[in-house]
PDB file of N, CA and C in Angstrom:
ATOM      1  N   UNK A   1     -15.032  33.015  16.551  1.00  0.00           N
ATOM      2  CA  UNK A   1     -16.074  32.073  16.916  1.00  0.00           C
ATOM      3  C   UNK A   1     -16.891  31.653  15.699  1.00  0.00           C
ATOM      4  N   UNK A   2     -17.154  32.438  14.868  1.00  0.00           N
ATOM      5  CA  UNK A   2     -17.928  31.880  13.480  1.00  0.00           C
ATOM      6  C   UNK A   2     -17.211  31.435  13.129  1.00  0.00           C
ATOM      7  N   UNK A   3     -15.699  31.752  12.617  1.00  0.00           N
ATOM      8  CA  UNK A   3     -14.908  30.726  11.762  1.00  0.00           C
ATOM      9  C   UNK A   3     -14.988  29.638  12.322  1.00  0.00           C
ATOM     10  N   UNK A   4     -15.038  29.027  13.775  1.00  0.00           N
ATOM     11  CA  UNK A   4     -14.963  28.177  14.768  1.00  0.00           C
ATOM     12  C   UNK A   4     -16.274  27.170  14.155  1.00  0.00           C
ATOM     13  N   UNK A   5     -17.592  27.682  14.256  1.00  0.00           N
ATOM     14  CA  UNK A   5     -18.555  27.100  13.621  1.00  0.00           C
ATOM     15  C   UNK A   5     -18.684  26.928  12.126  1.00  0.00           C
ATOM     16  N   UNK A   6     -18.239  27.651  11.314  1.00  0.00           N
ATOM     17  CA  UNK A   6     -18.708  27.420   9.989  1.00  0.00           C
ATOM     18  C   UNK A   6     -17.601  26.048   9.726  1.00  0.00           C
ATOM     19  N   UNK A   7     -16.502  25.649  10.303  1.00  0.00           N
ATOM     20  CA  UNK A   7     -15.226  24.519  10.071  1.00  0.00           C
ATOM     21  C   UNK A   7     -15.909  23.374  10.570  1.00  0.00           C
ATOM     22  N   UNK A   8     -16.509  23.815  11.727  1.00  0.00           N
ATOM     23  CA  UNK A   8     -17.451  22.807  12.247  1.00  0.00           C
ATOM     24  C   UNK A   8     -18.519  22.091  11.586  1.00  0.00           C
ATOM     25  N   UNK A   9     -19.507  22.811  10.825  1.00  0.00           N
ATOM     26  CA  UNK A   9     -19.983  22.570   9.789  1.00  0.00           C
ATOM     27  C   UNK A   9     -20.054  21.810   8.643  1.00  0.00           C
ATOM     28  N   UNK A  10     -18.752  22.675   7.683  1.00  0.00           N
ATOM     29  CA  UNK A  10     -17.578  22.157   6.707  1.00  0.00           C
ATOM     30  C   UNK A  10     -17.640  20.224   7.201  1.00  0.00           C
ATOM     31  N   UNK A  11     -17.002  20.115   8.348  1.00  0.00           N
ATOM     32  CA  UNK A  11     -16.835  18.666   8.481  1.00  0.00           C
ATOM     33  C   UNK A  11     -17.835  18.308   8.747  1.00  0.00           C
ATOM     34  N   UNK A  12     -18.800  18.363   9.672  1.00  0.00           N
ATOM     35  CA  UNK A  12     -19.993  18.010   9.741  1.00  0.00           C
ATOM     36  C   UNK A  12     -20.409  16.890   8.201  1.00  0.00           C
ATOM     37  N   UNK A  13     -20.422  17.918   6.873  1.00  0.00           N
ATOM     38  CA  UNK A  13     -21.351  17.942   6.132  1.00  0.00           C
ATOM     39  C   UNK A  13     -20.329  16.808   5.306  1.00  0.00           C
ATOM     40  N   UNK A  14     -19.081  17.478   5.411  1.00  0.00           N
ATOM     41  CA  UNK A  14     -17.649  16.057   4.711  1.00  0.00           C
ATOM     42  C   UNK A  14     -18.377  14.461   5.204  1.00  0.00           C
ATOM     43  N   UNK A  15     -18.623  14.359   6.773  1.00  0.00           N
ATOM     44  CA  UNK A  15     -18.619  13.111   7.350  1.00  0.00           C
ATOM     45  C   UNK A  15     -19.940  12.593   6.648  1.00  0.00           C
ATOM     46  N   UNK A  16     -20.977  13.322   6.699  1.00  0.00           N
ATOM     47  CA  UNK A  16     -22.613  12.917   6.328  1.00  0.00           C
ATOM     48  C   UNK A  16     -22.334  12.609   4.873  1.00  0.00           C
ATOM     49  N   UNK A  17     -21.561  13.292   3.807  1.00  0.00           N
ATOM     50  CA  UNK A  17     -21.545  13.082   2.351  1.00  0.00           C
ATOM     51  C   UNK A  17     -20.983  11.529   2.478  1.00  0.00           C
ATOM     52  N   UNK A  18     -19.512  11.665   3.174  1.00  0.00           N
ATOM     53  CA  UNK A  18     -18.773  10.045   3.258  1.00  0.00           C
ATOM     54  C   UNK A  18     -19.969   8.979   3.686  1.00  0.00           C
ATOM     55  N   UNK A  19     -20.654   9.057   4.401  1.00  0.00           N
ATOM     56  CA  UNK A  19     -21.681   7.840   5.394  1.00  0.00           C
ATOM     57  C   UNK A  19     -22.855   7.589   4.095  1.00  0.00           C
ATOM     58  N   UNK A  20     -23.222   8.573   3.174  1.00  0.00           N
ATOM     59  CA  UNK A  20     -24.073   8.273   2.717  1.00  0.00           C
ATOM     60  C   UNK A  20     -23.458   7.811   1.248  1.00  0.00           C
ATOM     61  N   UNK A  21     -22.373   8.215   0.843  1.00  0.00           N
ATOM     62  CA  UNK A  21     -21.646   7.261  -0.611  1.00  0.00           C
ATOM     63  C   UNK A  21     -21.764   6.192   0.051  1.00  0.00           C
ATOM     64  N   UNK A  22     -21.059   6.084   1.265  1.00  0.00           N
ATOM     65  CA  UNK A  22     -20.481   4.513   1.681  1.00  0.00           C
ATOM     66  C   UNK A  22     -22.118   3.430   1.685  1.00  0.00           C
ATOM     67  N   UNK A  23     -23.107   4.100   2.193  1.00  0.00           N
ATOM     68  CA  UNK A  23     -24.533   3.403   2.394  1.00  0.00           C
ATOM     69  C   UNK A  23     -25.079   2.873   1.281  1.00  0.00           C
ATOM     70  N   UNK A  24     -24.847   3.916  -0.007  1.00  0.00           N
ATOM     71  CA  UNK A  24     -25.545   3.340  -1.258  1.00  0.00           C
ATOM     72  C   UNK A  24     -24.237   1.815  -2.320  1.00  0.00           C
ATOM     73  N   UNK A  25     -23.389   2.334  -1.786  1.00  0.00           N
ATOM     74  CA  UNK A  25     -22.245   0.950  -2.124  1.00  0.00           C
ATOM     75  C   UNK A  25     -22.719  -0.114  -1.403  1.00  0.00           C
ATOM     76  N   UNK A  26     -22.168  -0.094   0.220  1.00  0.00           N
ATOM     77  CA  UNK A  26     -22.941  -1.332   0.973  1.00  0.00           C
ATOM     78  C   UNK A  26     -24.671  -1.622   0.238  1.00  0.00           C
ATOM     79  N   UNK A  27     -25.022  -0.880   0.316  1.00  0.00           N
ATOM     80  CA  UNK A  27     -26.605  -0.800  -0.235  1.00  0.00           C
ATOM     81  C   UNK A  27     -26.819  -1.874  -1.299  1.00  0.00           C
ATOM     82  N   UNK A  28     -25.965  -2.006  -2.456  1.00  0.00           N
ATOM     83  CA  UNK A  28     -25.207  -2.145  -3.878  1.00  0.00           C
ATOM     84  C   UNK A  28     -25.274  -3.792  -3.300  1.00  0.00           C
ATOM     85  N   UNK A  29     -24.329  -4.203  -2.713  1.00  0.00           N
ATOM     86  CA  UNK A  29     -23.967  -5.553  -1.878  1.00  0.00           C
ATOM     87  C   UNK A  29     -25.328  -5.781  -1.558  1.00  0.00           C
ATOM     88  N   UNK A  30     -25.811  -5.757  -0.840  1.00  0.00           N
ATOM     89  CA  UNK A  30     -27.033  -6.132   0.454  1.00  0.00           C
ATOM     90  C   UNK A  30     -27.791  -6.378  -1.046  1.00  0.00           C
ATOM     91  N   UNK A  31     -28.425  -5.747  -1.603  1.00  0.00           N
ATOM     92  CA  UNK A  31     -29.165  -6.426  -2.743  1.00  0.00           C
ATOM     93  C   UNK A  31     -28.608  -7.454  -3.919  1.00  0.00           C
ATOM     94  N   UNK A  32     -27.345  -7.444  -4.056  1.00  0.00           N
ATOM     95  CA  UNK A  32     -27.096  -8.392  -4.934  1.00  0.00           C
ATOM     96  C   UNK A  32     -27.656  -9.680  -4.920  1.00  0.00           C
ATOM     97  N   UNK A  33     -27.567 -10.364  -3.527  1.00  0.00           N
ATOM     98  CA  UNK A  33     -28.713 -11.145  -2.871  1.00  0.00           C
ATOM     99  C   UNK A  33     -30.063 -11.004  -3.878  1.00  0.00           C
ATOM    100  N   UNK A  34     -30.485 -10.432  -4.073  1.00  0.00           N
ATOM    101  CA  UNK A  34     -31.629 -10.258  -4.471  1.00  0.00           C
ATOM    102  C   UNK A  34     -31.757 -10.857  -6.252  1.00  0.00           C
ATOM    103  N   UNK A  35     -30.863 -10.250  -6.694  1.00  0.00           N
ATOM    104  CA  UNK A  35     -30.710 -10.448  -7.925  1.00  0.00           C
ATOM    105  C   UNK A  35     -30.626 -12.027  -9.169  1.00  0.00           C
ATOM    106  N   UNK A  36     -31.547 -12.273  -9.981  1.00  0.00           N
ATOM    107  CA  UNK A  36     -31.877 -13.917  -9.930  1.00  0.00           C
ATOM    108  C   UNK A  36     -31.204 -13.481 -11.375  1.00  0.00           C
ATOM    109  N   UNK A  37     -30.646 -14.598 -12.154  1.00  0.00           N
ATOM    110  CA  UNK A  37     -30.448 -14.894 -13.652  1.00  0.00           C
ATOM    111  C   UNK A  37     -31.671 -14.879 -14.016  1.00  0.00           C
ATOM    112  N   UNK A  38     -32.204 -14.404 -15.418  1.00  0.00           N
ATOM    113  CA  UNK A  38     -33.628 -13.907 -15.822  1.00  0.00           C
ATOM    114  C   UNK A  38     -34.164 -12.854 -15.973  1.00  0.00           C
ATOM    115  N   UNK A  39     -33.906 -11.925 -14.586  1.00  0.00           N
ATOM    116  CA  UNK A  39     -34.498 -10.673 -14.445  1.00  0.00           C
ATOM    117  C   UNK A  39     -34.174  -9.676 -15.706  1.00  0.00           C
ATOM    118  N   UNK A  40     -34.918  -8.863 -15.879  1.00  0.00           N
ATOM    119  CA  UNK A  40     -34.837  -8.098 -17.100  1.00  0.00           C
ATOM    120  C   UNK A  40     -33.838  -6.775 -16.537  1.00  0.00           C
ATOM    121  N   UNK A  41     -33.318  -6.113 -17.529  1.00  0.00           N
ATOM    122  CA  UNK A  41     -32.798  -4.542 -16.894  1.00  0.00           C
ATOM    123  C   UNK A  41     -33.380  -3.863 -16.033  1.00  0.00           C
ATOM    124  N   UNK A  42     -34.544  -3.195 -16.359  1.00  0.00           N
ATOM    125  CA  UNK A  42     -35.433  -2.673 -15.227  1.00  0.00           C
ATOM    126  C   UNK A  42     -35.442  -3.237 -14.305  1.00  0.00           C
ATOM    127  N   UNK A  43     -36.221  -4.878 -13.920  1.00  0.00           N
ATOM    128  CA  UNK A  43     -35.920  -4.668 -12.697  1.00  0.00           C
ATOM    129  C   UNK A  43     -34.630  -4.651 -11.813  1.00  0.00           C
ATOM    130  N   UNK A  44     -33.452  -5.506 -12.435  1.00  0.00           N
ATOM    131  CA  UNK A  44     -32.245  -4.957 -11.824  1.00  0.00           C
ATOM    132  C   UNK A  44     -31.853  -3.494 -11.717  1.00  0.00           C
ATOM    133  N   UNK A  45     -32.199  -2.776 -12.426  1.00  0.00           N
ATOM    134  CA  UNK A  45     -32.148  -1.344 -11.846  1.00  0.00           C
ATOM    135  C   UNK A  45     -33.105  -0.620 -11.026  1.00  0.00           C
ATOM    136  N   UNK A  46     -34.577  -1.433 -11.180  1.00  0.00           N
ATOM    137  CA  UNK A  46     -34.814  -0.472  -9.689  1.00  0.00           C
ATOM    138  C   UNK A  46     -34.853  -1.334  -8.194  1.00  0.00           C
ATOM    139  N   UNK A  47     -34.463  -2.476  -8.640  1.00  0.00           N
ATOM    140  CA  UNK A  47     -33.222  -3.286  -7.456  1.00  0.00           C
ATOM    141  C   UNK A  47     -32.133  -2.627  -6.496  1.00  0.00           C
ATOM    142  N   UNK A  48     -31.439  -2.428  -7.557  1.00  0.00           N
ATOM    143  CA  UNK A  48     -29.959  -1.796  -7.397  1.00  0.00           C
ATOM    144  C   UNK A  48     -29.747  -0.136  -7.733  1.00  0.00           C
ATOM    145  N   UNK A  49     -30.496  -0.070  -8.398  1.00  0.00           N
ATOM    146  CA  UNK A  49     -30.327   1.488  -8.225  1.00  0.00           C
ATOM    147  C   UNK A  49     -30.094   1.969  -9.595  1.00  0.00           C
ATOM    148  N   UNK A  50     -30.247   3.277  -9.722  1.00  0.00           N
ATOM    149  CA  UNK A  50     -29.943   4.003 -11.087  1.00  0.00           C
ATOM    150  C   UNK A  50     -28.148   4.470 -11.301  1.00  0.00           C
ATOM    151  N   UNK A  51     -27.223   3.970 -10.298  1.00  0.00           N
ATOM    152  CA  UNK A  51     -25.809   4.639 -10.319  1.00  0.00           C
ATOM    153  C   UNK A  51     -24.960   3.673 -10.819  1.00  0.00           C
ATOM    154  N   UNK A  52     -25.638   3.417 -12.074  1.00  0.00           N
ATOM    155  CA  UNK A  52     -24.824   2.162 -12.866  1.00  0.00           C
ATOM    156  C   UNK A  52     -23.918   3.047 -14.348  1.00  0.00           C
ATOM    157  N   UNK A  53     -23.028   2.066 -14.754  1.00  0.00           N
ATOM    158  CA  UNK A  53     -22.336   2.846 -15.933  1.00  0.00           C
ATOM    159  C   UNK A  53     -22.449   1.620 -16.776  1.00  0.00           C
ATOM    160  N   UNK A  54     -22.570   1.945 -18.084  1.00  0.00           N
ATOM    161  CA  UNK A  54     -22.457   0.630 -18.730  1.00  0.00           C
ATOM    162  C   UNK A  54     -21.277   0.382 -19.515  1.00  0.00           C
ATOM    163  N   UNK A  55     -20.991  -0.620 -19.010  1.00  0.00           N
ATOM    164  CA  UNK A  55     -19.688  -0.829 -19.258  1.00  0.00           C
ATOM    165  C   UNK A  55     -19.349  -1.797 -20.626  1.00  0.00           C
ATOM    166  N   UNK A  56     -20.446  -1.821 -21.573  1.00  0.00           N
ATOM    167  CA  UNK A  56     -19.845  -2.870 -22.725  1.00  0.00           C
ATOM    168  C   UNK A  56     -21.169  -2.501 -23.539  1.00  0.00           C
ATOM    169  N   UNK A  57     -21.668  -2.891 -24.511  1.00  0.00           N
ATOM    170  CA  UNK A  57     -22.987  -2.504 -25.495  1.00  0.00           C
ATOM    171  C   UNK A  57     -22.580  -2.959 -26.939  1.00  0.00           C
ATOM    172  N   UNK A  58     -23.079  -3.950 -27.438  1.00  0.00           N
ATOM    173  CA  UNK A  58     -22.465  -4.984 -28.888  1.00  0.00           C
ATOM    174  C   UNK A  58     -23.961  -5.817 -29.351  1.00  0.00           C
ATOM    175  N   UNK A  59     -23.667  -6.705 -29.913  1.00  0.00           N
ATOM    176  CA  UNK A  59     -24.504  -7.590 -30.643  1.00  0.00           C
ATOM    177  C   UNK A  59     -24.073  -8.749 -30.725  1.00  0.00           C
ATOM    178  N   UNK A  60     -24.620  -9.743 -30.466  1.00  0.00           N
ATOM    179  CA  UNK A  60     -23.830 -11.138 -30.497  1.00  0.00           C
ATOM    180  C   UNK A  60     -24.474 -11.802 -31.832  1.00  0.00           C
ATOM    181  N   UNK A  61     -23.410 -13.037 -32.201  1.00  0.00           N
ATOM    182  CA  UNK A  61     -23.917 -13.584 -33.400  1.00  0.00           C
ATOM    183  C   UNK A  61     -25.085 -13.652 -33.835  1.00  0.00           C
ATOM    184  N   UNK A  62     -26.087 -13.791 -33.283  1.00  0.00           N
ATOM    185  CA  UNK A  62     -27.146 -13.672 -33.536  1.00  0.00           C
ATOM    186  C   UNK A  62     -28.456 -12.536 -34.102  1.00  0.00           C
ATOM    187  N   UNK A  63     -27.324 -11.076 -33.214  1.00  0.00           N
ATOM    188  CA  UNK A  63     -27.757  -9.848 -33.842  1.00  0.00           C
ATOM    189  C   UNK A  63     -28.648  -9.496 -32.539  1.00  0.00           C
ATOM    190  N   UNK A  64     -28.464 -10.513 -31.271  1.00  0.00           N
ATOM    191  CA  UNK A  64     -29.501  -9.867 -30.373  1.00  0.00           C
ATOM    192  C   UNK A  64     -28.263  -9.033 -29.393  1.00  0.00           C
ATOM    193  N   UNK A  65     -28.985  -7.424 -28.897  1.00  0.00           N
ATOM    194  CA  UNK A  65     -28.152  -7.025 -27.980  1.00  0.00           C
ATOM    195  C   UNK A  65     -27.490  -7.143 -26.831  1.00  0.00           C
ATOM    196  N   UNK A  66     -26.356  -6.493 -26.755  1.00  0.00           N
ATOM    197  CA  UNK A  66     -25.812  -7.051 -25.462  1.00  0.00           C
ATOM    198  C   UNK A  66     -25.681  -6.133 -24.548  1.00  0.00           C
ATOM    199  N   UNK A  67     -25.464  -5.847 -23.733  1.00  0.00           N
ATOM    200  CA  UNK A  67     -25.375  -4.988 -22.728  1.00  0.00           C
ATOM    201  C   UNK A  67     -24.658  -5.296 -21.290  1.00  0.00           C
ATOM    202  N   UNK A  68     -23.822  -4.701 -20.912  1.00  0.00           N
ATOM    203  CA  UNK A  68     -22.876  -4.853 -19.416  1.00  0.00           C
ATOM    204  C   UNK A  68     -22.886  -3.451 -18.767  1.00  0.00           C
ATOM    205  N   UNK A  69     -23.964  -3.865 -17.385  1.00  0.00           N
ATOM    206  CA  UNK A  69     -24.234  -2.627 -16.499  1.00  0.00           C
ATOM    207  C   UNK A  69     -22.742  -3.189 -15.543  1.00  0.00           C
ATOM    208  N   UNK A  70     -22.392  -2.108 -15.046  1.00  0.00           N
ATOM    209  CA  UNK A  70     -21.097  -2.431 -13.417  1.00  0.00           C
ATOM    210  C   UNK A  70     -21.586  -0.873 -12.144  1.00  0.00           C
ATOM    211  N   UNK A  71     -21.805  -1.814 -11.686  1.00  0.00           N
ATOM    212  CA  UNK A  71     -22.085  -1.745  -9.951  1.00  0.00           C
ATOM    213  C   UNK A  71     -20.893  -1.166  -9.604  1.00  0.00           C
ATOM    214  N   UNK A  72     -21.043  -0.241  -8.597  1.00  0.00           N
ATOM    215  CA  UNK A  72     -19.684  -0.237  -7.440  1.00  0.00           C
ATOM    216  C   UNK A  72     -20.265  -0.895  -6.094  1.00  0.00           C
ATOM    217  N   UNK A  73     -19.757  -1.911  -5.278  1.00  0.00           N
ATOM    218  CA  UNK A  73     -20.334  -2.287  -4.089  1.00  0.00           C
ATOM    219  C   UNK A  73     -19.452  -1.497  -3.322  1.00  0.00           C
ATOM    220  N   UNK A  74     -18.229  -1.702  -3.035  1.00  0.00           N
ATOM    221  CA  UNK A  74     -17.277  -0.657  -2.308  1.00  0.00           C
ATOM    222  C   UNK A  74     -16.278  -0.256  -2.824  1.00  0.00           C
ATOM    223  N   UNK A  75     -15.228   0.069  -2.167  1.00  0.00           N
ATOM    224  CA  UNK A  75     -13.909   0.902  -2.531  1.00  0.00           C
ATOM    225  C   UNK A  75     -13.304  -0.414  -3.506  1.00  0.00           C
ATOM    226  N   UNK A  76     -13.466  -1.478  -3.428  1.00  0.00           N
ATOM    227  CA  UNK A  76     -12.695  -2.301  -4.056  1.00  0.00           C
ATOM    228  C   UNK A  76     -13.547  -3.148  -5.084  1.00  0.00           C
ATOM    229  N   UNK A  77     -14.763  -2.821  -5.139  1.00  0.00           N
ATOM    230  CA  UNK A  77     -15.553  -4.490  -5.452  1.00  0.00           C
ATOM    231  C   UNK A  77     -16.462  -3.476  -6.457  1.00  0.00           C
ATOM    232  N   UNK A  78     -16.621  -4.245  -7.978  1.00  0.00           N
ATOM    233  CA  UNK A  78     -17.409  -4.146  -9.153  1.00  0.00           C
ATOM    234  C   UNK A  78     -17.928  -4.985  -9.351  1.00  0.00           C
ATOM    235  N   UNK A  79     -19.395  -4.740  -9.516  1.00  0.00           N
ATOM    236  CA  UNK A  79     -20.446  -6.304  -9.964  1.00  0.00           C
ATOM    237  C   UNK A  79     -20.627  -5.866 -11.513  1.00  0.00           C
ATOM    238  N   UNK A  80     -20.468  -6.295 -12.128  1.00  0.00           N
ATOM    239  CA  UNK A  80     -21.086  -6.683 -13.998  1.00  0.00           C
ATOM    240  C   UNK A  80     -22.124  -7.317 -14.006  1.00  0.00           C
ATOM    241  N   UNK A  81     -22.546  -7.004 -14.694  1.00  0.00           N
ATOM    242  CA  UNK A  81     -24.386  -7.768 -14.832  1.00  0.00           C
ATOM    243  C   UNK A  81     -24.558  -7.704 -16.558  1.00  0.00           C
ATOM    244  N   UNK A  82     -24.532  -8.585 -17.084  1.00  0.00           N
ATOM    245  CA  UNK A  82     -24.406  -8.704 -18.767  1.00  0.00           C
ATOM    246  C   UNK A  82     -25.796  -9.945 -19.401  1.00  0.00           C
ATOM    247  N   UNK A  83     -26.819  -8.267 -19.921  1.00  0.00           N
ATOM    248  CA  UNK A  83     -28.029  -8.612 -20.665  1.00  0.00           C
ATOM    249  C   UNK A  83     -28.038  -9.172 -21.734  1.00  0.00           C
ATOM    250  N   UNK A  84     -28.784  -9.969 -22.417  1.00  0.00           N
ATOM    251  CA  UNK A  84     -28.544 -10.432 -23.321  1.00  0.00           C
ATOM    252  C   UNK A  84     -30.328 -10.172 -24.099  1.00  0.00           C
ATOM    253  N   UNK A  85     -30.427  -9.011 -24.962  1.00  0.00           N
ATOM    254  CA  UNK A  85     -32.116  -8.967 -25.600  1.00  0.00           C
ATOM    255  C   UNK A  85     -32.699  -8.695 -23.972  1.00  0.00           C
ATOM    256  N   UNK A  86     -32.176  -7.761 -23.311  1.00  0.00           N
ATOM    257  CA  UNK A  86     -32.728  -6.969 -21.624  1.00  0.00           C
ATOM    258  C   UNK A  86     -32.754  -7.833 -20.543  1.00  0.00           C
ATOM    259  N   UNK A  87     -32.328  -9.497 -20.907  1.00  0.00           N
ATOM    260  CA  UNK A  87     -32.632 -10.387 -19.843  1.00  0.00           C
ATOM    261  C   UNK A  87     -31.455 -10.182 -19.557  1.00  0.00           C
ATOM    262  N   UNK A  88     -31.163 -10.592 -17.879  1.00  0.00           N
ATOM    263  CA  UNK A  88     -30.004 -11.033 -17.419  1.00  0.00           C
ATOM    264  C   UNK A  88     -29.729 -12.615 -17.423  1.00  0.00           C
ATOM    265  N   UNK A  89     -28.162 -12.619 -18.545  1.00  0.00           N
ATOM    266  CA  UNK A  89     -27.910 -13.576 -18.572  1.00  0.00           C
ATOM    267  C   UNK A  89     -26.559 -14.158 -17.667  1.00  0.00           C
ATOM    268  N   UNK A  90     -25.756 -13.446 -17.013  1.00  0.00           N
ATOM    269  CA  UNK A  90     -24.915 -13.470 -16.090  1.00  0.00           C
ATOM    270  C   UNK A  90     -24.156 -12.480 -15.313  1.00  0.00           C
ATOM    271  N   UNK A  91     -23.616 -12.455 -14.553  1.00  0.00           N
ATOM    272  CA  UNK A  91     -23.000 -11.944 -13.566  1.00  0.00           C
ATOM    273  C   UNK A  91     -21.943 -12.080 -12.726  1.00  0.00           C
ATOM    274  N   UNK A  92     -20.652 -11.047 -12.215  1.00  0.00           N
ATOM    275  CA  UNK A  92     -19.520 -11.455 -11.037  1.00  0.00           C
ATOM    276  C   UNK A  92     -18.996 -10.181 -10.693  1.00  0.00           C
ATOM    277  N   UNK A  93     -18.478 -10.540  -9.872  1.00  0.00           N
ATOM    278  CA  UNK A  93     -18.072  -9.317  -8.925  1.00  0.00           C
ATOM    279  C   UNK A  93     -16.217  -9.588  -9.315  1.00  0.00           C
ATOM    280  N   UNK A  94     -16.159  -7.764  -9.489  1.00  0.00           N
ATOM    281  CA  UNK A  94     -14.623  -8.003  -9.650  1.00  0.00           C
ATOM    282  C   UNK A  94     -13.884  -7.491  -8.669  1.00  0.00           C
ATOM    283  N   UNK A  95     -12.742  -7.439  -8.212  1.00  0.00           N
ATOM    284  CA  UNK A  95     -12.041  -6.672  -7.395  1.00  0.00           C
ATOM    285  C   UNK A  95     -11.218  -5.410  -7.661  1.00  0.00           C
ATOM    286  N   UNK A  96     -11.575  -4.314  -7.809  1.00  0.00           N
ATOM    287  CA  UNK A  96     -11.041  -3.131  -8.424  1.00  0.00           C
ATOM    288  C   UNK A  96      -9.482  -3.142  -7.590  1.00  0.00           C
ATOM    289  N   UNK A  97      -8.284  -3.192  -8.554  1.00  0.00           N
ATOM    290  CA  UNK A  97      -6.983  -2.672  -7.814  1.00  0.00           C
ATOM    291  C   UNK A  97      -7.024  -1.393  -7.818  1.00  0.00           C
ATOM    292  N   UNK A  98      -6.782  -0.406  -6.856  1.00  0.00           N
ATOM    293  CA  UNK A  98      -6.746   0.666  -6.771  1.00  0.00           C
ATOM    294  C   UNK A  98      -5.115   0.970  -6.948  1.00  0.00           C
ATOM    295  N   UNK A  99      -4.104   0.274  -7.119  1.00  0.00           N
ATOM    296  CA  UNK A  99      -2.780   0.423  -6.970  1.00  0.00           C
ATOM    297  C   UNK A  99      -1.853  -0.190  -8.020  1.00  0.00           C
ATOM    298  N   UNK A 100      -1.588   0.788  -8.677  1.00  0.00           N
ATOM    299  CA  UNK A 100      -1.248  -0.216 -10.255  1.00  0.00           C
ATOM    300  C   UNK A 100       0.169   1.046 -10.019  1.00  0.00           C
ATOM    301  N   UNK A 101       0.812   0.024 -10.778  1.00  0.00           N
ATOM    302  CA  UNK A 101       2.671   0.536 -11.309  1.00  0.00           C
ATOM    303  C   UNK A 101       2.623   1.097 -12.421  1.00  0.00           C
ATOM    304  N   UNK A 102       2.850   2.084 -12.542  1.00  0.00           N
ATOM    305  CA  UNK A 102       2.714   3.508 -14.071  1.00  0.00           C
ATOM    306  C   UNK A 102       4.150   2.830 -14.809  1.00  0.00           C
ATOM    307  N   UNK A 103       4.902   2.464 -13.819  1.00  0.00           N
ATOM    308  CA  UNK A 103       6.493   1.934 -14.685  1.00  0.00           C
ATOM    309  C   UNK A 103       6.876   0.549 -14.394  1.00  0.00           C
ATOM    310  N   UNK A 104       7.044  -0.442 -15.527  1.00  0.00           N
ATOM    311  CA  UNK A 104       6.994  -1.815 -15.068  1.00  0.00           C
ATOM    312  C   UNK A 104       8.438  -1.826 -14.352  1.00  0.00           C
ATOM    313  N   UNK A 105       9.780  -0.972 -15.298  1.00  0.00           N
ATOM    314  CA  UNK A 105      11.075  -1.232 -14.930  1.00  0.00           C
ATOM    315  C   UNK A 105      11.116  -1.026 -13.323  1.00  0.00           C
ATOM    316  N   UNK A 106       9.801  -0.918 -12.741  1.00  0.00           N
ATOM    317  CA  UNK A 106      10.044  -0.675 -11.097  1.00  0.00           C
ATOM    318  C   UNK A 106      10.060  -2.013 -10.200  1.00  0.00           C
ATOM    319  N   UNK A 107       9.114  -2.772 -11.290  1.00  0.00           N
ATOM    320  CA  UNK A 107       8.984  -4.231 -10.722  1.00  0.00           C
ATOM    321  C   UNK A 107      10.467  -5.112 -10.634  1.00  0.00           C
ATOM    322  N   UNK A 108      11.429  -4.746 -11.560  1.00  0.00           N
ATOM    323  CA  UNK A 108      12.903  -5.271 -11.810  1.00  0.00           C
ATOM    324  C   UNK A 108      13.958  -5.141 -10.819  1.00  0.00           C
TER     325      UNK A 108
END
């Protein structure tokens, strides 16, 4: 009977971890809405949240910095957001393939 409950549990706590990744992704989406060309880093991050990776960091001709935060919205979908001197100067959502061919000779 305890093993009975503690499995019970176990999933319990599996389903609540899944509902709440999945909430802060959807979450991710639902504010993009929000998000204007202009806004500085900060506030796109306390917009969207602190679970960003940055995905690029350079200098453009000019010597002013660059910067590319990426979003996860869901299982498939990456937003880029690319600062230019902390402003946001553009943005798109990509479609993550989750299913790529390790061997091309498979495509043949």
């Amino acid at each position: 009977m305890k093993t009975i409950k503690l499995l019970l549990f176990f999933l319990a706590a599996c389903f609540l971890n899944a509902c709440i990744s999945n909430n802060i992704a959807w979450k991710t989406n639902e504010n993009m809405r929000l998000v204007k060309i202009g806004m500085t880093k900060e506030e796109v991050i306390h917009l969207l949240g602190n679970k960003y990776m940055i995905t690029s960091s350079s200098n453009d001709a000019y010597g002013n910095p660059v910067e590319v935060l990426g979003y996860k919205s869901d299982a498939d979908e990456e937003y880029k957001l690319k600062f230019v001197s902390n402003q946001l100067k553009e943005w798109n959502r990509e479609h993550v393939n989750k299913y790529t061919v390790k061997d091309p000779s498979i495509l043949n």
